[in-house]
N, C-alpha and C. Protein backbone atom coordinates (compact mmCIF):
# COMPACT_ATOMS: atom_id res chain seq x y z
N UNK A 1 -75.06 36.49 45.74
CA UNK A 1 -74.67 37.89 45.82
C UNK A 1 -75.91 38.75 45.52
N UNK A 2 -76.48 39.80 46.53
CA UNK A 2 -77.41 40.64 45.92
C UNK A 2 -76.94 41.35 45.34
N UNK A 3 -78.16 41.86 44.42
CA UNK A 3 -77.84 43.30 43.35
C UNK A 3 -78.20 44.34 44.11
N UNK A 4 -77.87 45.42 44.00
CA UNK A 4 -78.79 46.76 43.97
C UNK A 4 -79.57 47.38 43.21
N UNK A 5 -80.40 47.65 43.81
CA UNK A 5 -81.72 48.05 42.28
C UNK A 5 -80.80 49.40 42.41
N UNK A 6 -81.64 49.97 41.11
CA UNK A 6 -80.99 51.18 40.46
C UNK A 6 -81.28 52.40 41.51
N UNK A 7 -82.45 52.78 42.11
CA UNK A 7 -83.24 53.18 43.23
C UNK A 7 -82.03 53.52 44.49
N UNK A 8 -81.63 52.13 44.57
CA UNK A 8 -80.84 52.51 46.19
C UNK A 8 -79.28 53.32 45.67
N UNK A 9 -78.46 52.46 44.03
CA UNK A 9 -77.68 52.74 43.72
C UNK A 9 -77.58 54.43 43.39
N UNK A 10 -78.70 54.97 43.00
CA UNK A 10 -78.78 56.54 42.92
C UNK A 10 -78.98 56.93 44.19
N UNK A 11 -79.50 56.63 45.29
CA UNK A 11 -79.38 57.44 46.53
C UNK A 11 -78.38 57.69 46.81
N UNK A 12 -77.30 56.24 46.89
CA UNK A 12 -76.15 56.73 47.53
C UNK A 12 -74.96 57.65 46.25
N UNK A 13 -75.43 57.60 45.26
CA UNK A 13 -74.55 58.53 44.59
C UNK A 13 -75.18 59.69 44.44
N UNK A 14 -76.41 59.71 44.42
CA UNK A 14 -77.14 61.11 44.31
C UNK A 14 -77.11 62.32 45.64
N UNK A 15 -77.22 61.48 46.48
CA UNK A 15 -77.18 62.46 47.80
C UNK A 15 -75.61 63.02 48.76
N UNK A 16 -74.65 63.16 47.69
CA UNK A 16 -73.56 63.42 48.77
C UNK A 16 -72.80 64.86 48.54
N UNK A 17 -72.47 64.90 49.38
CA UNK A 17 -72.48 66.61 50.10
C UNK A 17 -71.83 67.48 48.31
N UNK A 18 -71.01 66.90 47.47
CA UNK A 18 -70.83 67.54 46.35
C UNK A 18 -71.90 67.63 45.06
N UNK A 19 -72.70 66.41 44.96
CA UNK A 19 -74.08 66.71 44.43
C UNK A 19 -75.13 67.73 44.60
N UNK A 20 -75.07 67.94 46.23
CA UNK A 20 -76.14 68.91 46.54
C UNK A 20 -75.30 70.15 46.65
N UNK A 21 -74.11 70.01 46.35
CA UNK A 21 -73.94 71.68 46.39
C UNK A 21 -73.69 71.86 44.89
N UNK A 22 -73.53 71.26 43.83
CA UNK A 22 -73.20 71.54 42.38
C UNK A 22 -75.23 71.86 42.16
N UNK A 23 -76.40 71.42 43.05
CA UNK A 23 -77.27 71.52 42.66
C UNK A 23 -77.92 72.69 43.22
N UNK A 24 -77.31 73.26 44.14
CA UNK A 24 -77.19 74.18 44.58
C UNK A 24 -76.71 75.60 43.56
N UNK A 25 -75.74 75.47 43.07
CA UNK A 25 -74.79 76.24 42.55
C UNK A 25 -75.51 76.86 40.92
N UNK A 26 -76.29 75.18 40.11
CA UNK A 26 -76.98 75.15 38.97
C UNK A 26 -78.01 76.09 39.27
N UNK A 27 -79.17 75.57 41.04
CA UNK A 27 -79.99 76.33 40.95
C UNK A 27 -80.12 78.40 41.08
N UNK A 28 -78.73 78.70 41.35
CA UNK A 28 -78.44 80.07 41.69
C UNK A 28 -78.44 80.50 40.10
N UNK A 29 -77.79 80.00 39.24
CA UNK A 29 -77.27 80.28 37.84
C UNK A 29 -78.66 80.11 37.00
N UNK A 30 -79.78 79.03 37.30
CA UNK A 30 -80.42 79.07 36.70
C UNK A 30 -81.81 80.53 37.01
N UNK A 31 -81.41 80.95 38.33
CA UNK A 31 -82.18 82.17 38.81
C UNK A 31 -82.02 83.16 38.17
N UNK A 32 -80.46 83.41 38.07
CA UNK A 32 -79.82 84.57 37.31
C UNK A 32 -80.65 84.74 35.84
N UNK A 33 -80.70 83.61 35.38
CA UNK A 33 -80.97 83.45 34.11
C UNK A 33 -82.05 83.72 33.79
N UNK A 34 -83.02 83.38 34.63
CA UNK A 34 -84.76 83.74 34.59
C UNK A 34 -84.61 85.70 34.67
N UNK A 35 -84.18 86.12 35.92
CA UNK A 35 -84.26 87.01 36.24
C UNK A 35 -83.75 88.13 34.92
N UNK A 36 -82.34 87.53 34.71
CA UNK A 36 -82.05 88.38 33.52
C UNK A 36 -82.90 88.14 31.90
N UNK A 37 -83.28 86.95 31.61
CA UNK A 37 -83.81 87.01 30.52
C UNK A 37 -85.32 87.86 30.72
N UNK A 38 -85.91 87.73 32.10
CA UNK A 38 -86.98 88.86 32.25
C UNK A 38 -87.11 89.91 32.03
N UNK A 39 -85.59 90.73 32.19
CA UNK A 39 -85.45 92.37 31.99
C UNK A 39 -86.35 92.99 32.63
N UNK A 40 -86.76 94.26 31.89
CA UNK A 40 -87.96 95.13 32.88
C UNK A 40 -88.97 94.50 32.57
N UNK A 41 -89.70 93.32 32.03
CA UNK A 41 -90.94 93.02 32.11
C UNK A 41 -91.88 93.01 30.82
N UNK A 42 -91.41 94.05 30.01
CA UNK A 42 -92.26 94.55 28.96
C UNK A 42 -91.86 93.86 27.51
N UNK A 43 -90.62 92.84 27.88
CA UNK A 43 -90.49 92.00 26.93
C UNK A 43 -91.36 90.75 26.25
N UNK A 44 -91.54 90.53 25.11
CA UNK A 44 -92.25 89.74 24.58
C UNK A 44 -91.38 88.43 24.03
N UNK A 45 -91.96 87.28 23.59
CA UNK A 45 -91.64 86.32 22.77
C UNK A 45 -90.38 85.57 24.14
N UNK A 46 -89.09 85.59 22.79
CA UNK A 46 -88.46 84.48 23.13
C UNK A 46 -87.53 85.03 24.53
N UNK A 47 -87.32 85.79 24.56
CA UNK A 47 -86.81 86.28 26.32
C UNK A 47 -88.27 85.89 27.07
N UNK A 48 -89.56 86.00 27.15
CA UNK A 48 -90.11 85.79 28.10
C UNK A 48 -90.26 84.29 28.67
N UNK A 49 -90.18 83.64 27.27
CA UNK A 49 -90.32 81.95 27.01
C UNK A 49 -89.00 81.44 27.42
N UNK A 50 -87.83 82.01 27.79
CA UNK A 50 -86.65 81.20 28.15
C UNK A 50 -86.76 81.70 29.57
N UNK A 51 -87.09 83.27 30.12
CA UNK A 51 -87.23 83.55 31.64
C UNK A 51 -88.24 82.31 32.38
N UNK A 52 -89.35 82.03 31.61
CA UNK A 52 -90.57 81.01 32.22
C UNK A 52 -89.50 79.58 32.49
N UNK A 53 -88.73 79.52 31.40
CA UNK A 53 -88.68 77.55 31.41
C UNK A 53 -87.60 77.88 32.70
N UNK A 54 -86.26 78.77 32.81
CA UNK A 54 -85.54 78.95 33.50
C UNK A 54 -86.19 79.08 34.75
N UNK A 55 -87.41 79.77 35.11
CA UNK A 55 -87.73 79.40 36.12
C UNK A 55 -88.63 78.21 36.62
N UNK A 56 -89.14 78.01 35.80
CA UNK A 56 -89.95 76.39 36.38
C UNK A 56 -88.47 75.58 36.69
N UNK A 57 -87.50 75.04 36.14
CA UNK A 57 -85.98 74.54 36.64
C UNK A 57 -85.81 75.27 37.27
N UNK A 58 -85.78 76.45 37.46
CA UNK A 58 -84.99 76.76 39.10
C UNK A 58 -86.00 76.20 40.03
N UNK A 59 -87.31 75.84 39.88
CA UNK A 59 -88.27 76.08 41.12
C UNK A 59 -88.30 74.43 41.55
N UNK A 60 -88.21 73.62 40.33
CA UNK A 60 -87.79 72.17 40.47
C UNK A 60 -86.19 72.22 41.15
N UNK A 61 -85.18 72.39 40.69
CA UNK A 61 -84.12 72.50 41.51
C UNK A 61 -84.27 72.75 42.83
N UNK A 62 -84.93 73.95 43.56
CA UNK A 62 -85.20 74.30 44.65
C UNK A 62 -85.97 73.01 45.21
N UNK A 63 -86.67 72.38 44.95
CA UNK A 63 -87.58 71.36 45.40
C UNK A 63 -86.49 70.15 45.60
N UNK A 64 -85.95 69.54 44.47
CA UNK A 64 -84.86 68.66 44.73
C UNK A 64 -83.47 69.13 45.38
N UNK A 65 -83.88 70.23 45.81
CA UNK A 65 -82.65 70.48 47.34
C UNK A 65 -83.33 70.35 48.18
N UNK A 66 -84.09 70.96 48.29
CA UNK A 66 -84.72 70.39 49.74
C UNK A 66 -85.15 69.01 49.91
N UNK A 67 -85.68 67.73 49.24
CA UNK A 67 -85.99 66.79 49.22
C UNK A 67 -84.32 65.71 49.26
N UNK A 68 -83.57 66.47 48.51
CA UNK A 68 -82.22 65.54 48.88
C UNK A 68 -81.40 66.28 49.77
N UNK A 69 -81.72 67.41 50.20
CA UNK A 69 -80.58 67.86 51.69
C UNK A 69 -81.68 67.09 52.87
N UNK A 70 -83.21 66.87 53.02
CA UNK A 70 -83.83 66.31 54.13
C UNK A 70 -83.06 64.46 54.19
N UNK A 71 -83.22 63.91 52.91
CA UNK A 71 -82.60 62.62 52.42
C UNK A 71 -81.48 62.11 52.80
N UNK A 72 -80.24 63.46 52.52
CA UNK A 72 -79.12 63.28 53.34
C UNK A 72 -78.97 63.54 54.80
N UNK A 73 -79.73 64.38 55.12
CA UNK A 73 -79.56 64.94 56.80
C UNK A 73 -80.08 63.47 57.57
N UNK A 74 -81.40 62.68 57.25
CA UNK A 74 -81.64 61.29 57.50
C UNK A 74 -80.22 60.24 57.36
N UNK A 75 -79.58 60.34 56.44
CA UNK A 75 -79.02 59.31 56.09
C UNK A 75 -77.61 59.45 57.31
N UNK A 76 -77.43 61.13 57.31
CA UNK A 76 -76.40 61.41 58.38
C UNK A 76 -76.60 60.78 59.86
N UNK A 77 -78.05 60.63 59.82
CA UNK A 77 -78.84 60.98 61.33
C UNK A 77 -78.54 59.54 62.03
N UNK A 78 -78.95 58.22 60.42
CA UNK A 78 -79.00 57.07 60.71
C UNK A 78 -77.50 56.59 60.77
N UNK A 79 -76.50 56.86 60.28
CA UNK A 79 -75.38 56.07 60.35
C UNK A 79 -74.83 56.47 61.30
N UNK A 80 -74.95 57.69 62.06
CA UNK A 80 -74.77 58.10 63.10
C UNK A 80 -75.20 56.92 64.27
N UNK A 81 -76.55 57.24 64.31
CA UNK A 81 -77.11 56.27 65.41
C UNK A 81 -76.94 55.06 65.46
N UNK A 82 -76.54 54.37 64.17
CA UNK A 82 -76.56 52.66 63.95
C UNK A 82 -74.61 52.93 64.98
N UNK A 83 -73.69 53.83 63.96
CA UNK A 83 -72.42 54.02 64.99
C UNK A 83 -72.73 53.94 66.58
N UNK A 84 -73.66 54.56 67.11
CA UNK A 84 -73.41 54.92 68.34
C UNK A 84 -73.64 53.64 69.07
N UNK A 85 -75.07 52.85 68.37
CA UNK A 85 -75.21 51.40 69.10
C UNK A 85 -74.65 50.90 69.02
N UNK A 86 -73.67 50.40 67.72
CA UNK A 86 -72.59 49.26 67.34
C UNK A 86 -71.24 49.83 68.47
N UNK A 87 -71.01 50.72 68.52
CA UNK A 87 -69.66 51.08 69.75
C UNK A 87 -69.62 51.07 70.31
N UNK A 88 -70.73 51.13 71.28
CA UNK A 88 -70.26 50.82 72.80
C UNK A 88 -71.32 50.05 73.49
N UNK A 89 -71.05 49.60 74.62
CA UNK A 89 -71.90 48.13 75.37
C UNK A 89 -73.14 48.80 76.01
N UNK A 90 -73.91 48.09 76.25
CA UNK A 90 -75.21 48.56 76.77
C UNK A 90 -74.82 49.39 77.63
N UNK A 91 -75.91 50.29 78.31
CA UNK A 91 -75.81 50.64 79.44
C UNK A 91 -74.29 51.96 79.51
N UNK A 92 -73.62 51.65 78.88
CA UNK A 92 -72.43 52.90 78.78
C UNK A 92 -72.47 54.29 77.78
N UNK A 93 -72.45 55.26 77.93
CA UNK A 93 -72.32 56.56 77.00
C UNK A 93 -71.86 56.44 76.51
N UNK A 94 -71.85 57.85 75.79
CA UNK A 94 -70.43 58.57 75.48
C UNK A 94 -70.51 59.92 75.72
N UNK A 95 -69.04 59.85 76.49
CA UNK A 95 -68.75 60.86 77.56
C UNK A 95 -67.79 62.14 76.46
């Protein structure tokens, strides 16, 4: 019996259409959060230091959406195509 390394076992739980939208959803909330702990600008200390970390995580979030919506759009692309060869006989469409 093979195993699955841990690697493949997180792709397929990491990349599905409710992951990337809860990461989606984190990264909007974590914007808010930058933006508002920024205020007008002229703030010092610990509002400026929670606007910074809030945004480096939003800017990583943004990066791991795009890297797991390209991941999934592949994974759509391939089970698609492996379907289309496995169903029907050489030489025939689909109409």
């Amino acid at each position: 019996m093979p195993r699955e390394s841990s690697v493949s076992r997180f792709a397929q739980v990491g990349f599905r259409g409710r992951s990337l939208i809860f990461l989606a959803v984190a990264d909007v909330v974590l914007f808010l959060i930058a933006n508002v702990a920024y205020g007008a600008g002229d703030q010092h200390g610990l509002r400026i230091a929670v606007s910074n970390v809030a945004w480096v995580l939003f800017l990583l979030g943004v990066l791991l959406l795009i890297v797991f919506g390209i991941i999934a759009l592949g994974q759509l692309i391939w089970r698609a195509v492996r379907r289309r060869r496995s169903g029907f006989p050489h030489g025939l469409q689909e109409r």
